[in-house]
N, C-alpha and C. Protein backbone atom coordinates (compact mmCIF):
# COMPACT_ATOMS: atom_id res chain seq x y z
N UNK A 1 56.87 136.34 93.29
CA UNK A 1 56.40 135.43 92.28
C UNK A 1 56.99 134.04 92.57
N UNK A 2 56.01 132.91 92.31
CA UNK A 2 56.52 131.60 92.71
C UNK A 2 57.69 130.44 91.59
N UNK A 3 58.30 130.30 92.10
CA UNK A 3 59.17 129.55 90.87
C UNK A 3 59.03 128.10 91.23
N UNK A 4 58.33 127.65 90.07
CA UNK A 4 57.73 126.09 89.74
C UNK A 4 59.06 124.96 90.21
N UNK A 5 60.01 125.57 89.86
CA UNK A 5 61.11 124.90 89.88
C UNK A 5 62.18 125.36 90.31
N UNK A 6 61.90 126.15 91.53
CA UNK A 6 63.08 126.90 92.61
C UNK A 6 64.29 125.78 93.01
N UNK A 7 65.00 126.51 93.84
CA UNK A 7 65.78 125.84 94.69
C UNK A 7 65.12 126.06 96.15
N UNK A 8 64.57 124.66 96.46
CA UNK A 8 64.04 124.70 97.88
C UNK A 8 64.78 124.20 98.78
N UNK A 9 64.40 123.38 99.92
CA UNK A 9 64.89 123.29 100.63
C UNK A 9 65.96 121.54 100.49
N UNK A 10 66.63 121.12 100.86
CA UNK A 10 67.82 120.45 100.44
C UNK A 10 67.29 119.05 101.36
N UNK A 11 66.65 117.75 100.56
CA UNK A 11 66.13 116.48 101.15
C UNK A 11 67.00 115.65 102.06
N UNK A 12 66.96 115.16 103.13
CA UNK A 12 67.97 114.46 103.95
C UNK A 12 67.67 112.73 103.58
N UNK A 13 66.00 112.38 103.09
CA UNK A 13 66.18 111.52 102.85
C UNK A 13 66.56 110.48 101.83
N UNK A 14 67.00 109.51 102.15
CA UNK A 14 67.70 109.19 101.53
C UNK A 14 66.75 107.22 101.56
N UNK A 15 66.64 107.03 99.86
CA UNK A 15 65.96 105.22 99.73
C UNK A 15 66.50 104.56 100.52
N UNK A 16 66.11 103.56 101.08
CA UNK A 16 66.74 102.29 101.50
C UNK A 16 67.40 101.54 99.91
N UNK A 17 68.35 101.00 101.01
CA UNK A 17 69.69 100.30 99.78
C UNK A 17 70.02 100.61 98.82
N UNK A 18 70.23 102.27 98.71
CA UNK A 18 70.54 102.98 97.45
C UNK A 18 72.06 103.14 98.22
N UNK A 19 72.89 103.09 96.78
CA UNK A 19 74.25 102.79 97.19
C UNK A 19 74.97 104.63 96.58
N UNK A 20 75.91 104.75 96.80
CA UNK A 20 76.61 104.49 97.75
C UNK A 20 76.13 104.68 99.33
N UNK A 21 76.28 103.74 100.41
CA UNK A 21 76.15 103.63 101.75
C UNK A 21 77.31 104.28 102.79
N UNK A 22 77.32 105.37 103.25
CA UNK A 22 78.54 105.47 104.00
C UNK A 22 77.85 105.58 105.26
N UNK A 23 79.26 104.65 106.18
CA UNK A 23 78.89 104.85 107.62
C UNK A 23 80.13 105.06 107.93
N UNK A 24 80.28 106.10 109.24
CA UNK A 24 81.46 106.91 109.51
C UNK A 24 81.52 106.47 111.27
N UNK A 25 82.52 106.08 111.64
CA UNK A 25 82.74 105.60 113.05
C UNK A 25 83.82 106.52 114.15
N UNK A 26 83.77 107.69 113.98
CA UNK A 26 84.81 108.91 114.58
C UNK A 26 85.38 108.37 115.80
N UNK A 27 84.84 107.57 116.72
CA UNK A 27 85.31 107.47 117.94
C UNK A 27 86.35 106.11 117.73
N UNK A 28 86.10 105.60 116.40
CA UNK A 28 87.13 104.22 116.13
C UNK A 28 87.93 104.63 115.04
N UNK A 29 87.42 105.82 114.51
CA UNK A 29 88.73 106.31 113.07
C UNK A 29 88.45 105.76 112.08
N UNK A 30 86.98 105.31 112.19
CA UNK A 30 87.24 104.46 110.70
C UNK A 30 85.98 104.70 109.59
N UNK A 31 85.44 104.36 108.81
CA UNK A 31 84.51 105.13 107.67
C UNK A 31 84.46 103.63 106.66
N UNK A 32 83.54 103.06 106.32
CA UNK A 32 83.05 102.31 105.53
C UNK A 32 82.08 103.25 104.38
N UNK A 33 82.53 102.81 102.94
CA UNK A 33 81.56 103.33 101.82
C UNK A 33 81.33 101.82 100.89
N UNK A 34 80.26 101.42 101.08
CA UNK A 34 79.91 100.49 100.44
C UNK A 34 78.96 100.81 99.08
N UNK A 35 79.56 100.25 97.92
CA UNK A 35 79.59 100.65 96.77
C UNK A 35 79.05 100.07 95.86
N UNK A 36 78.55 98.68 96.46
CA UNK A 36 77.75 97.91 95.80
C UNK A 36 77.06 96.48 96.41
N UNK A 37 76.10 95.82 96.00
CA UNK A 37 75.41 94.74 97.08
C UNK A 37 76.33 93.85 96.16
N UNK A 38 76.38 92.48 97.33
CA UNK A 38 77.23 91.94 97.02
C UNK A 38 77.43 91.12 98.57
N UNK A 39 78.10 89.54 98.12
CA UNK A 39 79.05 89.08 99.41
C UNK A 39 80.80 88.94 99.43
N UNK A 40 80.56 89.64 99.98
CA UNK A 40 82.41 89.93 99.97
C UNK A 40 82.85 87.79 100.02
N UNK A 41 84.22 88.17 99.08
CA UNK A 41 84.60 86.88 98.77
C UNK A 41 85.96 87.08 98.93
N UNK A 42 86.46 88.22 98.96
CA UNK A 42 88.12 88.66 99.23
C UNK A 42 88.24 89.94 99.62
N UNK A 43 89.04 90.28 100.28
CA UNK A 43 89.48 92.05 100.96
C UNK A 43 91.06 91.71 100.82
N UNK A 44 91.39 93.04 100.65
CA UNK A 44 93.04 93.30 100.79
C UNK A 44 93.37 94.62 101.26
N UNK A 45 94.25 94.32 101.61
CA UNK A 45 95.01 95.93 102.45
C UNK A 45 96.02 96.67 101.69
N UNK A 46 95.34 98.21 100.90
CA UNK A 46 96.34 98.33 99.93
C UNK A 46 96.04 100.36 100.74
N UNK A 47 97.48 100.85 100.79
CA UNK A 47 97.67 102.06 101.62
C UNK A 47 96.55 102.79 102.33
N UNK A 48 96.10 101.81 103.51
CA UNK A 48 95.31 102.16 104.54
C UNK A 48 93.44 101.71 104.29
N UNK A 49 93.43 101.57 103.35
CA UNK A 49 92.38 101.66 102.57
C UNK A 49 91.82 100.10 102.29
N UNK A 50 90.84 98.98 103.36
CA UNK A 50 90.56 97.65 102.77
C UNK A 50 89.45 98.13 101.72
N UNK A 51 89.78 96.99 100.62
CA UNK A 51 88.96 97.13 98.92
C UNK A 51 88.51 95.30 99.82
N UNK A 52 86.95 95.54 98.96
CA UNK A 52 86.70 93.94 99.55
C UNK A 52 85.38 93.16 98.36
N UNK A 53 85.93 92.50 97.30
CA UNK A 53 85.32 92.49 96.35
C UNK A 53 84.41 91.32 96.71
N UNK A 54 83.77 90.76 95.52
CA UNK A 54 82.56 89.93 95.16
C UNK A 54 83.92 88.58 94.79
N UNK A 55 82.59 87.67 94.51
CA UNK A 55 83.39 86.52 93.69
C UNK A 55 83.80 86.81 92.57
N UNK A 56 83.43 87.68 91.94
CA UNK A 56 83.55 88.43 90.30
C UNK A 56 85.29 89.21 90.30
N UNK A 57 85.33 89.59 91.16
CA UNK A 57 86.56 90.51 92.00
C UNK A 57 85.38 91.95 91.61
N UNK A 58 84.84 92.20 91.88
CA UNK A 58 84.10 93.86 91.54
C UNK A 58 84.16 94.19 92.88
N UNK A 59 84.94 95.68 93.17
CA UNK A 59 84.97 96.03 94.52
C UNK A 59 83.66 96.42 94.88
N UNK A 60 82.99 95.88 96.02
CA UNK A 60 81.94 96.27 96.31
C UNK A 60 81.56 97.02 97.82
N UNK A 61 82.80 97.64 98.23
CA UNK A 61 83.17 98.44 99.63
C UNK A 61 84.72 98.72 99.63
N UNK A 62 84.59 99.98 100.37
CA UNK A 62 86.02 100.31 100.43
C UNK A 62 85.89 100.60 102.11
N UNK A 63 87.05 100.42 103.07
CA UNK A 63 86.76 101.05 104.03
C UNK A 63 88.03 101.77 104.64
N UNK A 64 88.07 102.89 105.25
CA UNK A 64 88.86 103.46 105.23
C UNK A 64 89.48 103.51 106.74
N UNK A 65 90.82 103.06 107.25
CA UNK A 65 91.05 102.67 108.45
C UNK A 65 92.20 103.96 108.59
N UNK A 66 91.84 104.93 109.84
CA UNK A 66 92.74 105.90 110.47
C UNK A 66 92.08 107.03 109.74
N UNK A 67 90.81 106.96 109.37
CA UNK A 67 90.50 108.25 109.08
C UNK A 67 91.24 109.80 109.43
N UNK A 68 91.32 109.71 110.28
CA UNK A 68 91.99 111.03 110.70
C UNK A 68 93.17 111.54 109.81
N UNK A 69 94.04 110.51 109.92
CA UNK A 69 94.90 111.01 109.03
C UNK A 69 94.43 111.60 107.37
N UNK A 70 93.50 110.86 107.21
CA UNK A 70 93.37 110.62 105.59
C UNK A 70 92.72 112.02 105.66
N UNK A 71 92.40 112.75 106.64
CA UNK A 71 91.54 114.27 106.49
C UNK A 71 92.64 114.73 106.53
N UNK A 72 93.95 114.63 107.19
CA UNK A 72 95.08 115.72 107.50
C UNK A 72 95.50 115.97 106.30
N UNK A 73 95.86 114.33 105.53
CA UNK A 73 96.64 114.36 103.91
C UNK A 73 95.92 115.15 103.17
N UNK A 74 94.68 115.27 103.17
CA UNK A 74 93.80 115.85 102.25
C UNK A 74 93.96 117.42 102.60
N UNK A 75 93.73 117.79 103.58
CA UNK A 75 93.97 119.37 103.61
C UNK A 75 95.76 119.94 103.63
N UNK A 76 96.74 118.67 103.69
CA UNK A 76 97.50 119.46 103.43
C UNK A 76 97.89 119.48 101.93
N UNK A 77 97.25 118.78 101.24
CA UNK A 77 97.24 118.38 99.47
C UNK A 77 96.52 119.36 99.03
N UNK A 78 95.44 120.53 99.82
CA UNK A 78 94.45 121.00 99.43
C UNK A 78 95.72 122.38 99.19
């Protein structure tokens, strides 16, 4: 029997400029999640992690530098 409203199969696509945006760079360690449109007007370096806001200060990207590690902390926190 057919269910109108199954669980099918799982969509990969994804809108243009629907946020959050992540791009992941493995061979440089590093991972950008951009979180909102916007022109960055300030960034700061706060534990590994650049925050890089608007003129407003609204963070509108985070990017994450040494990825690797930040997976190790996480599974050994897990």
């Amino acid at each position: 029997m057919a269910h109108p409203h199954g669980h099918g199969k799982f969509s990969s696509k994804k809108k243009l400029g629907s946020k959050p945006e992540i791009f992941m760079d493995r061979d440089n360690d590093f991972a950008s999640i951009k979180i909102a449109s916007g022109i960055e007007a300030k960034s700061y370096l706060k534990d590994g992690f650049v925050f890089s806001e608007d003129a407003k200060g609204r963070i509108i990207e985070i990017q994450i530098l040494n990825l690797s590690l930040l997976s190790r902390t996480l599974k050994k926190a897990a």
